[in-house]
Protein backbone atom coordinates (compact mmCIF):
# COMPACT_ATOMS: atom_id res chain seq x y z
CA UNK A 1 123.85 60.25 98.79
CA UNK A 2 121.91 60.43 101.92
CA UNK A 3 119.46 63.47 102.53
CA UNK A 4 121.70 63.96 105.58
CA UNK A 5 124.44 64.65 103.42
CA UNK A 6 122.65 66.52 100.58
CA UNK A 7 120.85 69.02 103.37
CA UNK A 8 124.77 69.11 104.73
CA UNK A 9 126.42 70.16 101.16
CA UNK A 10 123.58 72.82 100.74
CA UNK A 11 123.87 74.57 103.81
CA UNK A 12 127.85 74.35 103.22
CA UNK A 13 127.62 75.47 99.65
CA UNK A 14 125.21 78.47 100.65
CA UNK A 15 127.88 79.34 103.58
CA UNK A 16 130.58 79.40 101.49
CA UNK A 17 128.63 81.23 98.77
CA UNK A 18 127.53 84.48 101.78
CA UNK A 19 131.17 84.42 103.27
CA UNK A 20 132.28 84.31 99.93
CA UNK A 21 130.15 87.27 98.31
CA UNK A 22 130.75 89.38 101.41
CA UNK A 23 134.83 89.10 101.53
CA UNK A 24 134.82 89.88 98.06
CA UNK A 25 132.16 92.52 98.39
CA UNK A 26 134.43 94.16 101.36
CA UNK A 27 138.11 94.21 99.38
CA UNK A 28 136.60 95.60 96.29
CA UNK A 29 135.05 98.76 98.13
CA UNK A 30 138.04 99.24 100.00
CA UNK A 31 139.98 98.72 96.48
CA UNK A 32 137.75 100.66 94.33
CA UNK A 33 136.78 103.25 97.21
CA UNK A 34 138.26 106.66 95.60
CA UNK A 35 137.08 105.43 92.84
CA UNK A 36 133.46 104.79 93.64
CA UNK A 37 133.63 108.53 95.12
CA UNK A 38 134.75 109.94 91.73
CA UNK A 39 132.09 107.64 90.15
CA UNK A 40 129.02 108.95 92.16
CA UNK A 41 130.40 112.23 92.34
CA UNK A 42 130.08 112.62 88.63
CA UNK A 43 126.23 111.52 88.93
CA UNK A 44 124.54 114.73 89.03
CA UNK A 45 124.58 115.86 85.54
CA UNK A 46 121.91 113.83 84.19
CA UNK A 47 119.80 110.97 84.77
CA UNK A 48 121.27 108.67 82.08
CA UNK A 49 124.76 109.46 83.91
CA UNK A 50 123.20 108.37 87.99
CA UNK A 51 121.91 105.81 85.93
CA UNK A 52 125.06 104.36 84.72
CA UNK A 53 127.13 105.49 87.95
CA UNK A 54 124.75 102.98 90.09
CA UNK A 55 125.14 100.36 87.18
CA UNK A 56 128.66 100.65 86.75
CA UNK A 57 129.31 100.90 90.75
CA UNK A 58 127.03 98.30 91.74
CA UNK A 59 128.99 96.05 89.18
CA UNK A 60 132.56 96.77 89.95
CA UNK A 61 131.85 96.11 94.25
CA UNK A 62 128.98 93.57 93.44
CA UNK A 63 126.93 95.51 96.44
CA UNK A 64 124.29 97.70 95.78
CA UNK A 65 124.02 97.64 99.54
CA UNK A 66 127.58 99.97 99.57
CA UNK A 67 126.25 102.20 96.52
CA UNK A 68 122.97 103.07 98.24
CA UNK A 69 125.04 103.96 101.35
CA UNK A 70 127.53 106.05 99.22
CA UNK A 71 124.25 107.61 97.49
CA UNK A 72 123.08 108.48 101.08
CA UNK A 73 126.39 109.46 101.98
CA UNK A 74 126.81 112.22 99.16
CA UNK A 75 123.25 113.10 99.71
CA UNK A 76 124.03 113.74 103.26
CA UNK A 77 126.67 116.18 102.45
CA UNK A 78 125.28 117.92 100.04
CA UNK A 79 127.28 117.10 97.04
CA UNK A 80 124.47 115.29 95.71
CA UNK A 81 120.42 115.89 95.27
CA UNK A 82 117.57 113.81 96.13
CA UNK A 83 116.40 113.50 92.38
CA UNK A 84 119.64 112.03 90.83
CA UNK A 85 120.46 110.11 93.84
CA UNK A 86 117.23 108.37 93.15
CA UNK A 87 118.82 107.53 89.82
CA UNK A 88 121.50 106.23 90.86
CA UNK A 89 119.56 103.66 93.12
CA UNK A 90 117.86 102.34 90.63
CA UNK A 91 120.85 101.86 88.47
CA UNK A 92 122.22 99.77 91.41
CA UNK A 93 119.26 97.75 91.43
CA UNK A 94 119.94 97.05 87.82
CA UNK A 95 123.90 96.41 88.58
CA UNK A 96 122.50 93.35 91.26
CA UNK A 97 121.66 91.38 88.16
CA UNK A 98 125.46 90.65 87.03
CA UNK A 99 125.88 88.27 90.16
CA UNK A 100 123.03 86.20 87.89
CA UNK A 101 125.30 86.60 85.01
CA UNK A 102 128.30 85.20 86.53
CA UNK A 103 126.86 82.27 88.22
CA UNK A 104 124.87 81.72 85.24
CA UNK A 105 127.98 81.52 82.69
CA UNK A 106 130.33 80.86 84.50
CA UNK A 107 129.83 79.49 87.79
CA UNK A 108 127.06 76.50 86.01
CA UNK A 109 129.45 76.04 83.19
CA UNK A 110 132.90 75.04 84.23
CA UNK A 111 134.99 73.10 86.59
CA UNK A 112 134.96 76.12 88.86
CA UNK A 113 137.12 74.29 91.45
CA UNK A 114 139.98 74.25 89.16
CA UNK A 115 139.18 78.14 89.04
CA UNK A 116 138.18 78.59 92.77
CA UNK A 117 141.32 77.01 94.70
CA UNK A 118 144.29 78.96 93.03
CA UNK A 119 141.98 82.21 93.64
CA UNK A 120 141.50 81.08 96.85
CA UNK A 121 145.40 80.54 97.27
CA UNK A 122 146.20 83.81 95.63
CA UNK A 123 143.67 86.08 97.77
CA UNK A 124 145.07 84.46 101.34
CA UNK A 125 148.61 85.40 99.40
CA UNK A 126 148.07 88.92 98.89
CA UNK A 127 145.63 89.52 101.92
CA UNK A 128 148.49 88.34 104.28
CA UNK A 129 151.64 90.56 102.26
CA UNK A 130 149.57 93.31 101.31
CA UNK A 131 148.05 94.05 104.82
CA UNK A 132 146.88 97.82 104.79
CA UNK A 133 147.51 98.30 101.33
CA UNK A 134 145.10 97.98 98.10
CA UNK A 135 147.22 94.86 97.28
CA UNK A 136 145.64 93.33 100.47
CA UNK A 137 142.02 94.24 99.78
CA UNK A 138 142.41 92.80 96.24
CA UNK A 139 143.66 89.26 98.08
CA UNK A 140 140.41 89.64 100.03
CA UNK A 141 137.79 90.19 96.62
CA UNK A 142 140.32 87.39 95.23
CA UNK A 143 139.46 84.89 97.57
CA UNK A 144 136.36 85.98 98.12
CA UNK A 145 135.76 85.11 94.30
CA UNK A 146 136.89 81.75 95.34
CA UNK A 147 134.74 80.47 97.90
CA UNK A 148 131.79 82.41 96.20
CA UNK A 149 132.65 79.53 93.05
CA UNK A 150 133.19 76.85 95.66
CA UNK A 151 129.64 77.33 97.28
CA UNK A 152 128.31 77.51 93.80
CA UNK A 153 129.67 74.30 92.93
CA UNK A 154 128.53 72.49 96.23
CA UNK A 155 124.55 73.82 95.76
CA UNK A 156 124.89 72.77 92.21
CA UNK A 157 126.24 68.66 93.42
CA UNK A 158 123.77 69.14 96.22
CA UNK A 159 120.48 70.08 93.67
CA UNK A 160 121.73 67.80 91.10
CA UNK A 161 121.06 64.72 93.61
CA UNK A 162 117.92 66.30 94.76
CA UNK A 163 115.84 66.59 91.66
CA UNK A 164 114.61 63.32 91.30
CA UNK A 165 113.96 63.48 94.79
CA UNK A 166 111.68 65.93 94.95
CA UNK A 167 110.39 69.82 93.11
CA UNK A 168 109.51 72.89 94.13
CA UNK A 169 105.79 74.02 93.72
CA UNK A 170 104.93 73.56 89.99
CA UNK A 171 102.33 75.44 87.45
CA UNK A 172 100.56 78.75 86.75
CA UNK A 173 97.83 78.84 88.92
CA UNK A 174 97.19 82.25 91.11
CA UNK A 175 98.31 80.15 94.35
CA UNK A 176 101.52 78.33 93.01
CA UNK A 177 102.58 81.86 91.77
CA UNK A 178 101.99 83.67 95.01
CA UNK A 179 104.14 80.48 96.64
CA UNK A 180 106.51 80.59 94.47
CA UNK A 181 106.85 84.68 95.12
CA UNK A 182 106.96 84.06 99.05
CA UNK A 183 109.64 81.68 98.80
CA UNK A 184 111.59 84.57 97.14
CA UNK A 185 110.60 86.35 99.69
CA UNK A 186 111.47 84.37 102.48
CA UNK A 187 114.83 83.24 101.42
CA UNK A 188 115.97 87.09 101.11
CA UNK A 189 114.45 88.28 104.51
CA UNK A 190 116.22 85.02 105.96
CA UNK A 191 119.47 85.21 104.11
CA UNK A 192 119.33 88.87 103.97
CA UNK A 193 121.14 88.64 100.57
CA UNK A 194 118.96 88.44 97.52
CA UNK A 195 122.32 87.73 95.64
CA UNK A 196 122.22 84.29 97.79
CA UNK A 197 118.19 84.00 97.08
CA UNK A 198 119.12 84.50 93.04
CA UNK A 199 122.33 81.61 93.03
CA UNK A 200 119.77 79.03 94.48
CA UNK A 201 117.11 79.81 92.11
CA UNK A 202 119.35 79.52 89.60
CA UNK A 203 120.96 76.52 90.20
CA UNK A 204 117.61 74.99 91.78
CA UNK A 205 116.65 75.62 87.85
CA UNK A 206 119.47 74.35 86.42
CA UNK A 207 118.82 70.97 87.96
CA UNK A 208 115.27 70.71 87.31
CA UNK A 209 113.67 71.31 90.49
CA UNK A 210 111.26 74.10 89.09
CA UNK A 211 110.29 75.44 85.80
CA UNK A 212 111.34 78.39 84.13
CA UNK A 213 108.31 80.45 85.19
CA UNK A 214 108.39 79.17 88.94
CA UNK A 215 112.07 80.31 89.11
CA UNK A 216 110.96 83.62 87.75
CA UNK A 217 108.11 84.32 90.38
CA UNK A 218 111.35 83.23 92.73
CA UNK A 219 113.63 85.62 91.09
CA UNK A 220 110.82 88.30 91.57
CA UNK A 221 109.86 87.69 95.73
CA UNK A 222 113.83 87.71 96.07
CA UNK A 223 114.05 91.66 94.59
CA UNK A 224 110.85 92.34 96.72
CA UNK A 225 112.83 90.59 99.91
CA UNK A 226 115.67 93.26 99.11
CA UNK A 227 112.89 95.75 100.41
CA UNK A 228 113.30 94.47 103.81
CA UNK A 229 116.76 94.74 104.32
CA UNK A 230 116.34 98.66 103.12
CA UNK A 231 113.74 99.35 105.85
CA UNK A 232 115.48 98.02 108.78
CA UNK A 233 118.64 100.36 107.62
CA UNK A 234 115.84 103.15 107.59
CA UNK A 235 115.27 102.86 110.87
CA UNK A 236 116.75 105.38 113.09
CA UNK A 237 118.75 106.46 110.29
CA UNK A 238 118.45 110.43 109.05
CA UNK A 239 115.66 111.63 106.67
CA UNK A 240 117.84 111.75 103.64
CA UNK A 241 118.71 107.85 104.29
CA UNK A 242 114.81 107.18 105.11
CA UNK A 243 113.78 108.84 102.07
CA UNK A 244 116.38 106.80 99.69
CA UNK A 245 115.18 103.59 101.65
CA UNK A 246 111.65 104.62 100.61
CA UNK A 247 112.42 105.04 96.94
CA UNK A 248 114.21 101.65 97.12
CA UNK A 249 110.80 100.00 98.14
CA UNK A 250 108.80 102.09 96.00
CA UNK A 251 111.11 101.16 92.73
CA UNK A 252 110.81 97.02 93.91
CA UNK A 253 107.34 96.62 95.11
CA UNK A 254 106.01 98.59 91.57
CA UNK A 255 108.22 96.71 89.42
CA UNK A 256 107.43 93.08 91.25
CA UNK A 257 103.93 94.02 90.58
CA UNK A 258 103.96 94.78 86.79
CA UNK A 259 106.47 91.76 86.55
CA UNK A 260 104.29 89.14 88.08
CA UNK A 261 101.13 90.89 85.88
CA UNK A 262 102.91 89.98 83.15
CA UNK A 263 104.87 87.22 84.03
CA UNK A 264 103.38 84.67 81.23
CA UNK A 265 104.30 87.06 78.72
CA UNK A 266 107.92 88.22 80.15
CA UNK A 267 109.01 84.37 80.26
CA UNK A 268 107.46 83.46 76.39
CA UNK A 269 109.56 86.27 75.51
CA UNK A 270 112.77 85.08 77.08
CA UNK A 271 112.95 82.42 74.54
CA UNK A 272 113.29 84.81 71.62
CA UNK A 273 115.31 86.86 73.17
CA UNK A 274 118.31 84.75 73.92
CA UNK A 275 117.84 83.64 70.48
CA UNK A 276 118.42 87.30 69.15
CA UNK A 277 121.21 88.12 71.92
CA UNK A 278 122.92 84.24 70.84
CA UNK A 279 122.97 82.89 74.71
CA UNK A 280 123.05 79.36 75.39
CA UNK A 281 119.89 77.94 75.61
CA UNK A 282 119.70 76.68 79.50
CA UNK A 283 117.07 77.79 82.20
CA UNK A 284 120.31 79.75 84.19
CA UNK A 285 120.97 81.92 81.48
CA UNK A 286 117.21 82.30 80.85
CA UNK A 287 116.60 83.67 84.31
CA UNK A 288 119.84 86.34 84.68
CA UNK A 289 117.90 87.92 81.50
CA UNK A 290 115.14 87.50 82.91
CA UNK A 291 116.55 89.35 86.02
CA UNK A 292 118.10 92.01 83.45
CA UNK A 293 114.56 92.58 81.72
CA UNK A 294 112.94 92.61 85.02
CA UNK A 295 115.01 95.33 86.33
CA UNK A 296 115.40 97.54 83.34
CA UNK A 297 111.14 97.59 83.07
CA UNK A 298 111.36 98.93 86.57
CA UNK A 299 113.40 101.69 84.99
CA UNK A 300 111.04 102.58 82.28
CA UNK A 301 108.35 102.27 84.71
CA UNK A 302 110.23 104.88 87.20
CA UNK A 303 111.25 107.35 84.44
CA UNK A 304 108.10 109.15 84.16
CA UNK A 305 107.14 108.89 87.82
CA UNK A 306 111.26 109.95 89.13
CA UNK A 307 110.32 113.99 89.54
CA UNK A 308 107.01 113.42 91.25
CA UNK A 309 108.46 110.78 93.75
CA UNK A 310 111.27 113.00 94.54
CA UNK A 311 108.81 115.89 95.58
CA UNK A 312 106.78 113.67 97.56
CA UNK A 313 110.09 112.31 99.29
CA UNK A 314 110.77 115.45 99.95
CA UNK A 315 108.06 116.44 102.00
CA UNK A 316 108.22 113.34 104.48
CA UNK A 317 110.54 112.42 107.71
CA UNK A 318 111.36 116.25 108.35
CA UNK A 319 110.52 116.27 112.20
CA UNK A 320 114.46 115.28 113.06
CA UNK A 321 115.93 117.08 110.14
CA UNK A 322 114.17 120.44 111.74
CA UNK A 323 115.75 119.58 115.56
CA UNK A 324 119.09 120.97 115.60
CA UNK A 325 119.50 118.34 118.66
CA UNK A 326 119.63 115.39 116.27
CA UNK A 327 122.45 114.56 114.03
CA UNK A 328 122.15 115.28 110.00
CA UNK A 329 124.93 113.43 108.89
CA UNK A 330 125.36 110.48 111.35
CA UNK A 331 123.46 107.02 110.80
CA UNK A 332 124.91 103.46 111.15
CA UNK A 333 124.88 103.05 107.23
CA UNK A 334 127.32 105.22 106.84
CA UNK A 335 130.13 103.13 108.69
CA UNK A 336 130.36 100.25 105.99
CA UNK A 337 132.06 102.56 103.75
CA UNK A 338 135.21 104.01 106.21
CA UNK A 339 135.52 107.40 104.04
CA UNK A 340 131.67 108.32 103.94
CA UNK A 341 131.94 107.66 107.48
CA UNK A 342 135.11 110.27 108.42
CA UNK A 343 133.41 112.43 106.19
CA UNK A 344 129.78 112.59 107.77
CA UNK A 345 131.14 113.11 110.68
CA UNK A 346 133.45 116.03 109.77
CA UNK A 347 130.07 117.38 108.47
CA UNK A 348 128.25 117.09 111.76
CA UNK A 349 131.32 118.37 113.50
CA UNK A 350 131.04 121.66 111.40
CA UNK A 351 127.41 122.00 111.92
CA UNK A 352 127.56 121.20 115.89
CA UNK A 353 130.06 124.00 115.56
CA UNK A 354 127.31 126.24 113.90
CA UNK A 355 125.11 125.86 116.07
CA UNK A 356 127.28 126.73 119.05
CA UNK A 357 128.64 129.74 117.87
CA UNK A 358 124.99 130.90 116.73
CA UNK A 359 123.85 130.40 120.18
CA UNK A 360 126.55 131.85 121.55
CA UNK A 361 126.06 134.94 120.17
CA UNK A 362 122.92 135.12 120.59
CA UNK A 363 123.15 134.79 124.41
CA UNK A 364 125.97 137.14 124.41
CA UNK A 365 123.49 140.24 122.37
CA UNK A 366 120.72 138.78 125.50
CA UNK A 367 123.46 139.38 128.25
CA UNK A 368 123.48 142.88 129.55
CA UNK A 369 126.40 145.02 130.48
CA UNK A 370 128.56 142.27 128.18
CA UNK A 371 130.26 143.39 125.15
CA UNK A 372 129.20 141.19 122.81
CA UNK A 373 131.74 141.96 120.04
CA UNK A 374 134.21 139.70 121.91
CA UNK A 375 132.22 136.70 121.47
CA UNK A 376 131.42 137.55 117.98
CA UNK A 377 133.67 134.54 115.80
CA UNK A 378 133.92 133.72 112.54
């Protein structure tokens, strides 16, 4: 196979893989959108329970993208505080690593085409008789699924030919490490999908292009990347969405930082721990726990830390909230989830409304000779 070829079936594999992730990402929030409400609502209790409302969430629409905007959302309306909401992020970010999970034992260990086309077939089925209806939005996840497996499979023919061609940077040095972390890096910020950064890694592993610990440091500049994506949605956005954003980079950049400390150690460990669990021994596998681990010590690191983060969030990006001139409730994050969306805006409708009757009456009492009971509304 020419390199012409092989640089052809990785772009079309990684195509297939984004258009893929996001159809299916779209028809399971709009399948399972009461649902995440009635999730996330339920948050608030404890932390354990934001904790497994992110995981659980983030899992069922595969988009921790759409439960950090719901977060925000409830946030926004009050129905939910700062503190668990921070919870609940952080259980999302531990919910991204079952994409790793599913490429890993599935998508690297069948014929996934005999899977992918009848998916494929069945999605466009439903999508195109179910129009408007949750039928339809489970045709789009459906086929979705499909040409998520079909990009898997071409990246996996396309890196297969590739690795005796040539590796990614090898070794343990200081500099290979910090390489390896910026092409983690880069491929999220480009891609803006560290789901898409985490399939190549995997199956750049799984056909021996770079070693276990290489694909680790990968594994760890992709969850970093994730950062950017959550600052560009901060910007403009309300307080309550730049102060979620915030906790978003706070929770990846300290855990990326611990991780790569003790990256040596993290990746010996692997080995016995797939033993213990009974995975199959292959470097996929090996890296969606790794991805697992990774995540949960970013947990354990944020549990002590949560109540003194929240305070400090709290005290920063309060110049808009305090004008009454800018909205509370309106951002462009809100939109990719329809019923956050209807509902923010109800919310800024009632307190535009507040605000005009206050003023109101409070140039009516100014007014003299103007009886100011007549203006006075409830």
């Amino acid at each position: 196979m020419s390199d012409f070829q092989t640089l052809g079936l990785v772009a079309g594999g990684l195509g297939l893989f984004l258009l893929g992730m996001g159809m299916m990402t779209d028809g399971l929030k709009l399948a399972a959108g009461p649902a995440l409400h009635r999730i996330l609502a339920g948050a608030t209790r404890t932390r354990m329970h934001a904790l497994g409302s992110g995981l659980m969430v983030t899992s069922l629409v595969q988009s921790s993208s759409a439960v950090t905007v719901a977060a925000i959302g409830f946030v926004n309306a009050g129905l939910l505080s700062l503190g668990p909401a921070l919870w609940v992020l952080f259980g999302a970010n531990v919910g991204t690593s079952m994409t790793g999970w599913i490429v890993a034992l599935v998508g690297l260990k069948f014929k996934v085409e005999m899977l992918a086309m009848p998916l494929v077939g069945l999605g466009a089925l439903l999508r195109l008789t179910g129009e408007g209806r949750r039928s339809g939005a489970i045709g789009t996840a459906l086929a979705g699924f499909g040409l998520l497996f079909m990009g898997i499979a071409l990246l996996q023919q396309a890196f297969a030919s590739l690795a005796g061609q040539f590796t990614l940077p090898q070794g343990e040095g200081p500099l290979v490490v910090l390489a390896q972390l910026g092409i983690g890096l880069l491929m999220t910020v480009l891609m803006q999908s560290s789901s898409a950064a985490m399939v190549i890694t995997l199956t750049a592993a799984q056909g021996g292009l770079i070693g276990l610990q290489g694909a680790a440091a990968v594994v760890i500049g992709a969850n970093i990347g994730t950062t950017a994506t959550a600052l560009l949605a901060a910007i403009g956005a309300t307080p309550n969405a730049r102060r979620a954003a915030s906790a978003h980079v706070v929770f990846n950049f300290l855990t990326g930082v611990v991780a790569l400390l003790l990256l040596p150690w993290l990746v010996g460990a692997l080995a016995r721990t797939r033993e213990v669990v009974g995975l199959p021994p292959d470097p996929a596998t090996e890296l969606a726990l790794f991805h697992t681990i990774f995540n949960l010590m970013g947990v354990l690191l944020m549990w002590p830390l949560a109540g003194r983060l929240t305070h400090w969030l709290q005290q920063r990006f309060r110049a808009r909230e305090e004008d009454e001139a800018q909205p509370q409730f309106l951002d462009d994050n809100v939109l990719a989830v329809p019923t956050l969306a209807l509902d923010a805006l109800s919310r800024e409708v009632t307190r535009a409304t507040q605000v005009a009757l206050r003023m109101t009456r409070s140039a009516c009492m100014d007014a003299p000779g103007l009886p100011s009971s007549q203006f006075m509304m409830t």
